[in-house]
PDB file of N, CA and C in Angstrom:
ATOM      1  N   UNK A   1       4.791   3.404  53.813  1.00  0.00           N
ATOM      2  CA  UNK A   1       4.898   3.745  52.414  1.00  0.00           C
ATOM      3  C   UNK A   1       3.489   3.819  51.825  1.00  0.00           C
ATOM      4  N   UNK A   2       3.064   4.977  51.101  1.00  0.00           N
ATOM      5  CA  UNK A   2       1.814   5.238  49.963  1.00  0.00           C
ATOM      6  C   UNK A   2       1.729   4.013  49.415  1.00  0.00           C
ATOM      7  N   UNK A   3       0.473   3.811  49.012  1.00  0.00           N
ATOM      8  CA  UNK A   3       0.350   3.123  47.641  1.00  0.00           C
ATOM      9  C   UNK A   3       0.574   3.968  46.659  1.00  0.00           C
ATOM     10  N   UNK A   4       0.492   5.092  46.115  1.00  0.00           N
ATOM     11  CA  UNK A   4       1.360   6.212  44.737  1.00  0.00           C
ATOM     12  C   UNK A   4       3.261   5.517  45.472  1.00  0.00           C
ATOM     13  N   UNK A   5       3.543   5.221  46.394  1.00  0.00           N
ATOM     14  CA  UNK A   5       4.981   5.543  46.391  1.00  0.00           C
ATOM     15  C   UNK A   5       5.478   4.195  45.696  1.00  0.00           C
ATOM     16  N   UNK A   6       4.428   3.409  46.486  1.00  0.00           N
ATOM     17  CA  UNK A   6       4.572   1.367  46.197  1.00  0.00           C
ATOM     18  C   UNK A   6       4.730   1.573  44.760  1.00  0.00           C
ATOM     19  N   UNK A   7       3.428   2.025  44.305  1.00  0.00           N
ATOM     20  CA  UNK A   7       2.842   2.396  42.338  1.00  0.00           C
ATOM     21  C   UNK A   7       4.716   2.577  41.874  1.00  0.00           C
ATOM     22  N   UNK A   8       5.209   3.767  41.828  1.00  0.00           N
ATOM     23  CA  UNK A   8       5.996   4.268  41.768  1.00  0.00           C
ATOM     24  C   UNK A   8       7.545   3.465  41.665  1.00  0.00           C
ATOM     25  N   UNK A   9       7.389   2.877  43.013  1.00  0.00           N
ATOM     26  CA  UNK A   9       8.560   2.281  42.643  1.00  0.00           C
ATOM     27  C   UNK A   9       8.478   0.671  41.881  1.00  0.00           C
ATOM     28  N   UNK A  10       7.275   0.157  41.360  1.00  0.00           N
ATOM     29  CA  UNK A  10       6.773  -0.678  40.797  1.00  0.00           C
ATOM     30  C   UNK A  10       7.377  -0.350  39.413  1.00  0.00           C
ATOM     31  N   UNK A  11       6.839   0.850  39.048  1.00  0.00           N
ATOM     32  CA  UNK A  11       6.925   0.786  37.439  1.00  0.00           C
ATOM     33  C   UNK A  11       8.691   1.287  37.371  1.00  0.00           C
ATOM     34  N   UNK A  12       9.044   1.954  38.293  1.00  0.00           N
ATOM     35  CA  UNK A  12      10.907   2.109  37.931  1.00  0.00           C
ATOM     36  C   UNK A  12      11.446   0.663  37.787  1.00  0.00           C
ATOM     37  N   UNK A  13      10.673  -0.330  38.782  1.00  0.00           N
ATOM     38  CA  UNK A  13      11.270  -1.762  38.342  1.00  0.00           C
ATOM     39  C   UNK A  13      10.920  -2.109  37.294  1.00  0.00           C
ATOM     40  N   UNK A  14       9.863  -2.109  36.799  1.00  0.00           N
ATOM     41  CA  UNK A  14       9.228  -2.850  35.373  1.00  0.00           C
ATOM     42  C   UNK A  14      10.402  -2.287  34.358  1.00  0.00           C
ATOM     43  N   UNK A  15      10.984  -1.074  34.280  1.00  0.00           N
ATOM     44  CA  UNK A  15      11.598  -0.457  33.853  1.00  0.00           C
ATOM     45  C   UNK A  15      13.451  -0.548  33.678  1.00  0.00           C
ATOM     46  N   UNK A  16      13.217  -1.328  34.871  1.00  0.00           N
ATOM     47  CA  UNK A  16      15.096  -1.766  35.047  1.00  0.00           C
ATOM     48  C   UNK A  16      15.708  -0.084  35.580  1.00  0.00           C
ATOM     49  N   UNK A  17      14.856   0.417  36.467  1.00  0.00           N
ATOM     50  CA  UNK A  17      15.776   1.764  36.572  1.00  0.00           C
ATOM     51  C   UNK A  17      14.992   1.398  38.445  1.00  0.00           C
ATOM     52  N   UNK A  18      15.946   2.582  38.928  1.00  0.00           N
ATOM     53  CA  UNK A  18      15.482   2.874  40.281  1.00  0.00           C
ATOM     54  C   UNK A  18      14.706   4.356  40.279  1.00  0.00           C
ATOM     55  N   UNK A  19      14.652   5.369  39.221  1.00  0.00           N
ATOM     56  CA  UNK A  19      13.773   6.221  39.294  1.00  0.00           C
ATOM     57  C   UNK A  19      12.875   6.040  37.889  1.00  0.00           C
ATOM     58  N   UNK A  20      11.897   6.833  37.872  1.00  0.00           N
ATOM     59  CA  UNK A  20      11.169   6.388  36.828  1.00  0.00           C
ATOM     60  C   UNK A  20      11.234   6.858  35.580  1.00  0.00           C
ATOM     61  N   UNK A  21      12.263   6.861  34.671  1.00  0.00           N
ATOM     62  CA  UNK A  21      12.502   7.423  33.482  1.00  0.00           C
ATOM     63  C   UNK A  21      11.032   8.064  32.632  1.00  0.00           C
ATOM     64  N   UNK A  22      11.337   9.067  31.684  1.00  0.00           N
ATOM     65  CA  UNK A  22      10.221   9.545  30.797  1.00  0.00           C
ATOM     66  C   UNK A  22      10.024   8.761  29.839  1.00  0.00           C
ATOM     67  N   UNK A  23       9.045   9.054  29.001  1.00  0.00           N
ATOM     68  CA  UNK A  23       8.380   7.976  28.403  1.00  0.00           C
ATOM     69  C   UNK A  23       9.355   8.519  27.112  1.00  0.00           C
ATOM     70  N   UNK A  24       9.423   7.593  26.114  1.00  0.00           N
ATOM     71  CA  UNK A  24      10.608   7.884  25.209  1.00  0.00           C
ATOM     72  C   UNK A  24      10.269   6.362  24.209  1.00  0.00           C
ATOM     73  N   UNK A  25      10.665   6.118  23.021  1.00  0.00           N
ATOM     74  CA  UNK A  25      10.474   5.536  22.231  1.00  0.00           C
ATOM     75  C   UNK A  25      11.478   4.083  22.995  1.00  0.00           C
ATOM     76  N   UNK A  26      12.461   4.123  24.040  1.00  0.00           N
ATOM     77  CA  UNK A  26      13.045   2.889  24.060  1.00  0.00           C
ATOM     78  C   UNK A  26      12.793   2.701  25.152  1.00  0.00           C
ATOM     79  N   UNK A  27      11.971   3.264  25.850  1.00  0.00           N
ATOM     80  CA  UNK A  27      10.719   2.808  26.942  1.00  0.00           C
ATOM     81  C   UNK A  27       9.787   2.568  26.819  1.00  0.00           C
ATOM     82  N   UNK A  28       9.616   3.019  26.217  1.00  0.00           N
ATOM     83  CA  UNK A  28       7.915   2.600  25.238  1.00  0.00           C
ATOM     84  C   UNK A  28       8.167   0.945  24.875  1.00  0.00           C
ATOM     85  N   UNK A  29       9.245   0.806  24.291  1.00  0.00           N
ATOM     86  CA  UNK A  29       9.310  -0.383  23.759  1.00  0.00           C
ATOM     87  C   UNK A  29       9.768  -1.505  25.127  1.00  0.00           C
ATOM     88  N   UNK A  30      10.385  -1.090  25.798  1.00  0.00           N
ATOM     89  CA  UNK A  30      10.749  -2.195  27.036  1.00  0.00           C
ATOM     90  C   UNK A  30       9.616  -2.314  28.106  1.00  0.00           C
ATOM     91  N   UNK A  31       8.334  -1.262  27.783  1.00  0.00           N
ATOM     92  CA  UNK A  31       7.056  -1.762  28.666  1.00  0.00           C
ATOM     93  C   UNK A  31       6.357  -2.451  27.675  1.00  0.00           C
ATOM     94  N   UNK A  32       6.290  -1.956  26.187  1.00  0.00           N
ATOM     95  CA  UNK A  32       5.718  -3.265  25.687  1.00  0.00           C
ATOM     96  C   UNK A  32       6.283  -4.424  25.961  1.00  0.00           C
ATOM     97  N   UNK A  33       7.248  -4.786  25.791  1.00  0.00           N
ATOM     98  CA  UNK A  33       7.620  -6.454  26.187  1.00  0.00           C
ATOM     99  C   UNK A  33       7.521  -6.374  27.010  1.00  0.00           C
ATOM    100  N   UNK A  34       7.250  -5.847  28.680  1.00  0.00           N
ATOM    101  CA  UNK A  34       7.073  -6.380  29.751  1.00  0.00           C
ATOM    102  C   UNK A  34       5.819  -6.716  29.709  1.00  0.00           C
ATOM    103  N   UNK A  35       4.763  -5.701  29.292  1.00  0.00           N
ATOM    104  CA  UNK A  35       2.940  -6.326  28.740  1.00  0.00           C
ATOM    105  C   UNK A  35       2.948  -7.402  28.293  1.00  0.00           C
ATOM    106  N   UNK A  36       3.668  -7.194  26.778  1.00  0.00           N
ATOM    107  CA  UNK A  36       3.329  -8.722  26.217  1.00  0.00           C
ATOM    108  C   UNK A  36       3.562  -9.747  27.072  1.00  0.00           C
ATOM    109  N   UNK A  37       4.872  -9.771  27.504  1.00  0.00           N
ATOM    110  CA  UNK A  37       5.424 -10.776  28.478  1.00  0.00           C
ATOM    111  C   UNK A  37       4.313 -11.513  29.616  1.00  0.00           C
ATOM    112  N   UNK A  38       3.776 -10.535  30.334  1.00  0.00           N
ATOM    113  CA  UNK A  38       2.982 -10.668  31.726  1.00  0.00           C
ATOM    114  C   UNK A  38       1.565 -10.557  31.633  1.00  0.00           C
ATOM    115  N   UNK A  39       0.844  -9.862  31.253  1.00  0.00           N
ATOM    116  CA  UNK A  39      -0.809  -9.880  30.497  1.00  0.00           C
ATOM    117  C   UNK A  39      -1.467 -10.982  31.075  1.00  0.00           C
ATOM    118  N   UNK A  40      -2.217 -11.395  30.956  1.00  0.00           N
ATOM    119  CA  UNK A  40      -3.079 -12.616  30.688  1.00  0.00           C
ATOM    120  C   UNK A  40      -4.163 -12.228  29.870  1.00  0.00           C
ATOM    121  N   UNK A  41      -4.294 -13.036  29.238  1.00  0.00           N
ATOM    122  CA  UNK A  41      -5.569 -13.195  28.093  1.00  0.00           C
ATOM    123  C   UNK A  41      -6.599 -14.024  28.582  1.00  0.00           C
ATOM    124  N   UNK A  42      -7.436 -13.652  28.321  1.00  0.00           N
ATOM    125  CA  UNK A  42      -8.347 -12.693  27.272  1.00  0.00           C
ATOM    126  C   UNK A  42      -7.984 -11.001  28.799  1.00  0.00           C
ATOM    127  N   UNK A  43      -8.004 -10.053  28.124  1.00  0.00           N
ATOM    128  CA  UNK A  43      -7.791  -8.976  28.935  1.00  0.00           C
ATOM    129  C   UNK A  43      -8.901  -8.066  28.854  1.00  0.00           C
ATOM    130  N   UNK A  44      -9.536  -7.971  29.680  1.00  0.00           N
ATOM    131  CA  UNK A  44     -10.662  -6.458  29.344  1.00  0.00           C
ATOM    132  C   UNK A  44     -10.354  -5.453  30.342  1.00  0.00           C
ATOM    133  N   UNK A  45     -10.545  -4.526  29.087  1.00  0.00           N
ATOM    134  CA  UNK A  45     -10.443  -3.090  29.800  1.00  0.00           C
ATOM    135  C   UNK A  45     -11.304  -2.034  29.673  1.00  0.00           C
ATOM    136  N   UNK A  46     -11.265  -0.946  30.824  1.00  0.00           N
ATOM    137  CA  UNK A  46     -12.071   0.010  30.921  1.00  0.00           C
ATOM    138  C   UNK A  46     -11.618   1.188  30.593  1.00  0.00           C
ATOM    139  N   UNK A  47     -12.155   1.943  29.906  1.00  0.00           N
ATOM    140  CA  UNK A  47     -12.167   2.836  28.620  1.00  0.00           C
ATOM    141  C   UNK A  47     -12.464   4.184  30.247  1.00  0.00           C
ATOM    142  N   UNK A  48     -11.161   5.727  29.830  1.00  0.00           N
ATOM    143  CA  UNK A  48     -12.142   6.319  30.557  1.00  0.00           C
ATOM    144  C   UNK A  48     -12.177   7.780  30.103  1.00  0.00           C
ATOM    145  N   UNK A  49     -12.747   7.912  28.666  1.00  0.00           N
ATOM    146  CA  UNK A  49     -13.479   8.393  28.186  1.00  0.00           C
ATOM    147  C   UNK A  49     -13.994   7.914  26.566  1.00  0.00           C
ATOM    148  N   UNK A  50     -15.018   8.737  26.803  1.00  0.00           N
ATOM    149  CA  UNK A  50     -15.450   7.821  25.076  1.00  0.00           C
ATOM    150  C   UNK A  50     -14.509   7.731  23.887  1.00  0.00           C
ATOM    151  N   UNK A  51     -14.501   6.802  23.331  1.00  0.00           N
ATOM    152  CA  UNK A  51     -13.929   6.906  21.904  1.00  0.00           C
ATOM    153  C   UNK A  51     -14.311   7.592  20.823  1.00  0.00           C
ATOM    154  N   UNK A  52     -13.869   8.334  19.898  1.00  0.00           N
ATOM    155  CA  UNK A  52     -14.376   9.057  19.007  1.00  0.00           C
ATOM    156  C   UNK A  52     -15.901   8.409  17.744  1.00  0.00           C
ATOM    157  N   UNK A  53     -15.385   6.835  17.562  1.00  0.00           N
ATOM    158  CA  UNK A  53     -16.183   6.328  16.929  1.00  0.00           C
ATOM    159  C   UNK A  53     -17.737   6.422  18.012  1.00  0.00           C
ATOM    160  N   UNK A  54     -17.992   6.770  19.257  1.00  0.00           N
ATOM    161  CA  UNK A  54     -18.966   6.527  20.141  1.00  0.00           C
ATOM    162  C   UNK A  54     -19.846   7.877  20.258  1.00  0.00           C
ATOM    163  N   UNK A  55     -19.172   8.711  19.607  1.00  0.00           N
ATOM    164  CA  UNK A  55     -19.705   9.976  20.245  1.00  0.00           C
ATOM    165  C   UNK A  55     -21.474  10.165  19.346  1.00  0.00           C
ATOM    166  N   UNK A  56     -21.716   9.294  18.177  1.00  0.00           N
ATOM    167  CA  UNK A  56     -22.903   9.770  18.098  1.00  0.00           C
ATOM    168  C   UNK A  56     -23.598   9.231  18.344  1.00  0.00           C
ATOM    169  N   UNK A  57     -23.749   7.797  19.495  1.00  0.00           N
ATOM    170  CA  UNK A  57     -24.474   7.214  20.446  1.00  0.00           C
ATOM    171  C   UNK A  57     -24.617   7.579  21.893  1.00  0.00           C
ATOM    172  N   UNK A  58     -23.846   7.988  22.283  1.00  0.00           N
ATOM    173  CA  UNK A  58     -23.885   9.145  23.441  1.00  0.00           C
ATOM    174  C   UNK A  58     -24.721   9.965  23.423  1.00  0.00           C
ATOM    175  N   UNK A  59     -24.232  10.954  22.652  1.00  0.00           N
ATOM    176  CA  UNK A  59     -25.247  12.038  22.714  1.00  0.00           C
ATOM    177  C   UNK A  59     -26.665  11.787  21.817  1.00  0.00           C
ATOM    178  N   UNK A  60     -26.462  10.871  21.270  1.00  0.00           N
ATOM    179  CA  UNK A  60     -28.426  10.308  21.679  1.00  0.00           C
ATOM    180  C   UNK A  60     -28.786  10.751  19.957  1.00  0.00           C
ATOM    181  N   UNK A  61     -27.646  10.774  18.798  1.00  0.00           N
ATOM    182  CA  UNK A  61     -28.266  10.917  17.296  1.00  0.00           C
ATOM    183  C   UNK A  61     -28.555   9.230  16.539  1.00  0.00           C
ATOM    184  N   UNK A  62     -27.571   7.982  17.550  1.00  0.00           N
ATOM    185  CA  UNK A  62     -27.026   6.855  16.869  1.00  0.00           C
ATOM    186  C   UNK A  62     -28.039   5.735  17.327  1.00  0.00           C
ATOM    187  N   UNK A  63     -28.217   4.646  17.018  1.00  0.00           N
ATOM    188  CA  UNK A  63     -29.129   3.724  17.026  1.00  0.00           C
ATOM    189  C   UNK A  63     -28.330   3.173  17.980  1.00  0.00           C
ATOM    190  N   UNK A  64     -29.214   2.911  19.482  1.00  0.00           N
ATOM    191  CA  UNK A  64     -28.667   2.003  20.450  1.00  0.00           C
ATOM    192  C   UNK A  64     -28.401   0.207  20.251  1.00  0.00           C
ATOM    193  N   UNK A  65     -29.053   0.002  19.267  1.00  0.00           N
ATOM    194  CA  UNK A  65     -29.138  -1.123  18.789  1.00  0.00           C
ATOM    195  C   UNK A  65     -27.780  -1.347  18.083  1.00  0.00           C
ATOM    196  N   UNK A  66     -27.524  -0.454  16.905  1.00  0.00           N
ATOM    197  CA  UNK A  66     -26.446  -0.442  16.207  1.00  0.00           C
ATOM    198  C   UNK A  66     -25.148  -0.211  16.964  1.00  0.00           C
ATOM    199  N   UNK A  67     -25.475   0.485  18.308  1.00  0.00           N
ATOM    200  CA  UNK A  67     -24.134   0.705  18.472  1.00  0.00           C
ATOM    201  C   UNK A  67     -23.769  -0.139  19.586  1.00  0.00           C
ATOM    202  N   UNK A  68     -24.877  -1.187  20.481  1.00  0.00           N
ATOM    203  CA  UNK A  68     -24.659  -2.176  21.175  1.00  0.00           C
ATOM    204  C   UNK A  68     -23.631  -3.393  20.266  1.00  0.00           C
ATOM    205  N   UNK A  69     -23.926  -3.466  19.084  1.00  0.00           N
ATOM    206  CA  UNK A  69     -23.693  -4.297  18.312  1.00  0.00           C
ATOM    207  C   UNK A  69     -22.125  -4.399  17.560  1.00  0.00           C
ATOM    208  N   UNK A  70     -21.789  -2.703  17.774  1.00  0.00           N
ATOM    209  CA  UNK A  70     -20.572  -2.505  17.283  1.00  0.00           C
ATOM    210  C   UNK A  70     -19.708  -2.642  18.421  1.00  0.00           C
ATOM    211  N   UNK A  71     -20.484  -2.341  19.412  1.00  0.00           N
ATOM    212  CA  UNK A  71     -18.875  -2.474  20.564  1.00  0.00           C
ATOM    213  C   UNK A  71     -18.905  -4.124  21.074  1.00  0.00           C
ATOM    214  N   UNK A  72     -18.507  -4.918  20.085  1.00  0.00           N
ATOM    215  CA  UNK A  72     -18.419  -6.362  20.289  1.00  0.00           C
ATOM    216  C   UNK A  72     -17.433  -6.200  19.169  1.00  0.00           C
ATOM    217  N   UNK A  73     -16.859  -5.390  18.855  1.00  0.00           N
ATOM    218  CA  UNK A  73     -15.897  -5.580  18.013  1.00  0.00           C
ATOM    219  C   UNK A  73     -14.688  -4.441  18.001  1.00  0.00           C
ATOM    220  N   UNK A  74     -15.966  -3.159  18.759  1.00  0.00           N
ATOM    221  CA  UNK A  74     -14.775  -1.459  19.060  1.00  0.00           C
ATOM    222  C   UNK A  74     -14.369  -1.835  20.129  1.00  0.00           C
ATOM    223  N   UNK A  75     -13.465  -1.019  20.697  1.00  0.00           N
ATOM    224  CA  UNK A  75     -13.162  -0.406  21.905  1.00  0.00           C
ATOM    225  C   UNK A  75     -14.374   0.576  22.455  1.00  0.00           C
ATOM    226  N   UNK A  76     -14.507   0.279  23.634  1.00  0.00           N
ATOM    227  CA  UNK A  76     -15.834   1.394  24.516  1.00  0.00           C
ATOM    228  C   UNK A  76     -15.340   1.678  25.694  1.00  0.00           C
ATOM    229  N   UNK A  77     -15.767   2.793  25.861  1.00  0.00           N
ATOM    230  CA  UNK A  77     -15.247   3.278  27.332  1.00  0.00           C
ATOM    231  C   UNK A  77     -16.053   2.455  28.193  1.00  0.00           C
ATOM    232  N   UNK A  78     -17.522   1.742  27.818  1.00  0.00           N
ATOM    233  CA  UNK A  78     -17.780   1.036  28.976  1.00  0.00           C
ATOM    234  C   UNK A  78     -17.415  -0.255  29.164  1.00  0.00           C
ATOM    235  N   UNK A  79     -16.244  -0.313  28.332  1.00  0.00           N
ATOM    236  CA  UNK A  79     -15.811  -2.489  28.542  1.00  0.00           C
ATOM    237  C   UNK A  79     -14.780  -2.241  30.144  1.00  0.00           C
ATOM    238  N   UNK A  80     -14.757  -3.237  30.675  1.00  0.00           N
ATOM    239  CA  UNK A  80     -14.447  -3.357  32.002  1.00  0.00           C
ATOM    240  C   UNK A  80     -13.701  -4.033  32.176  1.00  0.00           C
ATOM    241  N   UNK A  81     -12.435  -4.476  33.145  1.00  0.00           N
ATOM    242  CA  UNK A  81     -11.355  -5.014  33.912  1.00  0.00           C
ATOM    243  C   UNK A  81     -11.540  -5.013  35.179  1.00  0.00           C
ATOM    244  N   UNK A  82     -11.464  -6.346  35.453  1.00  0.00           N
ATOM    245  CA  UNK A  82     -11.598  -6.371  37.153  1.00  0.00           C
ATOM    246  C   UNK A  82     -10.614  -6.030  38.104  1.00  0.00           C
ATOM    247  N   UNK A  83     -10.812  -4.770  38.595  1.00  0.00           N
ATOM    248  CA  UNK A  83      -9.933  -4.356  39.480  1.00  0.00           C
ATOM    249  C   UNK A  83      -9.004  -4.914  40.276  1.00  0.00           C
ATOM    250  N   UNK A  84      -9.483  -6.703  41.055  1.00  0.00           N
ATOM    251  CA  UNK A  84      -8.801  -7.700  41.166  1.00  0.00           C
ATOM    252  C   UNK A  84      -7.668  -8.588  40.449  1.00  0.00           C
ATOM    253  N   UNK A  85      -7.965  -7.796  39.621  1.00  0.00           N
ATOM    254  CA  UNK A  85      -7.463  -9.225  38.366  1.00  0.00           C
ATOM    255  C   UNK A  85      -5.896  -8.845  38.304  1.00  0.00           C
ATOM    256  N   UNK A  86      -4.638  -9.095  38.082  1.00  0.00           N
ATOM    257  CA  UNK A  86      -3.201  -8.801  37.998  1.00  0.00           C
ATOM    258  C   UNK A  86      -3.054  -8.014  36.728  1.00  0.00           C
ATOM    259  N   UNK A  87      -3.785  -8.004  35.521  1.00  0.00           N
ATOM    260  CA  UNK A  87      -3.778  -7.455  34.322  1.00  0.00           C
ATOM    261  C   UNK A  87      -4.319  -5.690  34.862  1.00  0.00           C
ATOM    262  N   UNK A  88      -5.164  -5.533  35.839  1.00  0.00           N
ATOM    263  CA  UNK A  88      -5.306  -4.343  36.511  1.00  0.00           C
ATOM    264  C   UNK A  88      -4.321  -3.355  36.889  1.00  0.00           C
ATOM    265  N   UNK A  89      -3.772  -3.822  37.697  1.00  0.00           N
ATOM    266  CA  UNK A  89      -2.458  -3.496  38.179  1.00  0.00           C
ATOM    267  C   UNK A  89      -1.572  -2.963  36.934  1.00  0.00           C
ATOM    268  N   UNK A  90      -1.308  -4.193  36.530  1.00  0.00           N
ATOM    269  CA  UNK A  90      -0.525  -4.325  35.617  1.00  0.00           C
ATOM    270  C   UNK A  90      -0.708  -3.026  34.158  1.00  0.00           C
ATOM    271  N   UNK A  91      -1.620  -2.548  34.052  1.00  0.00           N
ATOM    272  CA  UNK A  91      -2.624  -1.391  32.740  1.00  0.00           C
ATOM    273  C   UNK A  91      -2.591  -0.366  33.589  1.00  0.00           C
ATOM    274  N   UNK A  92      -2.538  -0.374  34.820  1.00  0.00           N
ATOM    275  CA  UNK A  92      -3.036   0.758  36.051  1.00  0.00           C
ATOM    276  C   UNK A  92      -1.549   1.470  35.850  1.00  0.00           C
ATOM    277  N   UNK A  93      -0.496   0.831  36.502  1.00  0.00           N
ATOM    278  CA  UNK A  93       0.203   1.126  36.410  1.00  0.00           C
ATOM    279  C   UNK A  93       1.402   1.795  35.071  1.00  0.00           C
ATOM    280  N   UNK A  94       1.147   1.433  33.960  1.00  0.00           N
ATOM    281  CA  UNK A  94       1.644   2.050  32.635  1.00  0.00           C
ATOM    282  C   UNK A  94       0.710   3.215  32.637  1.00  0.00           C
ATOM    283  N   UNK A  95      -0.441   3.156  32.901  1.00  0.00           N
ATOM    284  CA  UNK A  95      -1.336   4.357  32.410  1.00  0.00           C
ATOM    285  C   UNK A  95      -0.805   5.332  33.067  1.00  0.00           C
ATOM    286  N   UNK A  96      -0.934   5.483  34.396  1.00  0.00           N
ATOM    287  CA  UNK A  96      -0.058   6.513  35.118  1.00  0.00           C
ATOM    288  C   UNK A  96       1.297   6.888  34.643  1.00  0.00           C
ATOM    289  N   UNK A  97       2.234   5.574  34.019  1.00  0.00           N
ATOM    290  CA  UNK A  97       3.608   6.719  33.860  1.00  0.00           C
ATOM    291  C   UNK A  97       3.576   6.937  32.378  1.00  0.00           C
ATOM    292  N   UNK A  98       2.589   6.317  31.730  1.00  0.00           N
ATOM    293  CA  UNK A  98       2.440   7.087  30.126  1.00  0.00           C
ATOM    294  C   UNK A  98       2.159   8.626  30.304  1.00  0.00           C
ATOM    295  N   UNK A  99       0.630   9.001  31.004  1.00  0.00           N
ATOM    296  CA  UNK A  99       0.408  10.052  31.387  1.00  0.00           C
ATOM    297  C   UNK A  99       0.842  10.877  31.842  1.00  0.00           C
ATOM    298  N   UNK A 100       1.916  11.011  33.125  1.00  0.00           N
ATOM    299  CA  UNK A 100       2.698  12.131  34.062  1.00  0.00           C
ATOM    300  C   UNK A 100       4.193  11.656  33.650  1.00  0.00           C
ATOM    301  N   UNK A 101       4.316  10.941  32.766  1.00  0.00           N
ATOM    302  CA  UNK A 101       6.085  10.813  32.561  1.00  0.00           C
ATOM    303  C   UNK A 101       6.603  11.261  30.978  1.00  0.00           C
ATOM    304  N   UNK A 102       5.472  11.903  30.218  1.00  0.00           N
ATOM    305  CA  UNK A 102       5.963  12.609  29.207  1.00  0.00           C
ATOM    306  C   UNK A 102       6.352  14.102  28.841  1.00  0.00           C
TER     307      UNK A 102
END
């Protein structure tokens, strides 16, 4: 068996189904409570593309100073999650069926 097939039949369980339903407002809501539920805190995650508030430090108009300073409080595409960590998995896996299951 793949790891996409393992992935796969992971999130139909998180889900209470044996195939993987589309994303829909009363799925939406039964993976939030499985998140809330399972998570661990403190959680960091990796951003993978910039956020809109970032774009005029990127391209090099915004004060690196100022904007080191703000992402201690934004979201940044460069905050990180350890690939090890169960909260990985756990974000890895919703991201994929948010993305290809709508």
């Amino acid at each position: 068996m793949s790891d996409l097939d393992e992935q796969l039949r992971r999130i139909a369980r998180t889900l209470g189904k044996n195939e993987i339903p589309e994303v829909n407002n009363k799925t939406l809501k039964t993976y939030l409570a499985y998140l809330k539920k399972t998570l661990e805190f403190p959680c960091y995650l990796t951003g993978m593309e910039d956020f809109s508030w970032e774009e005029r430090y990127i391209f090099g108009y915004g004060s690196k100073a100022e904007y080191e300073e703000l992402k201690k409080t934004q979201p940044s595409y460069t905050d990180t999650i350890d690939k090890r960590s169960k909260n990985y998995l756990l974000l890895d896996d919703f991201s994929v069926w948010f993305v290809n299951y709508r």
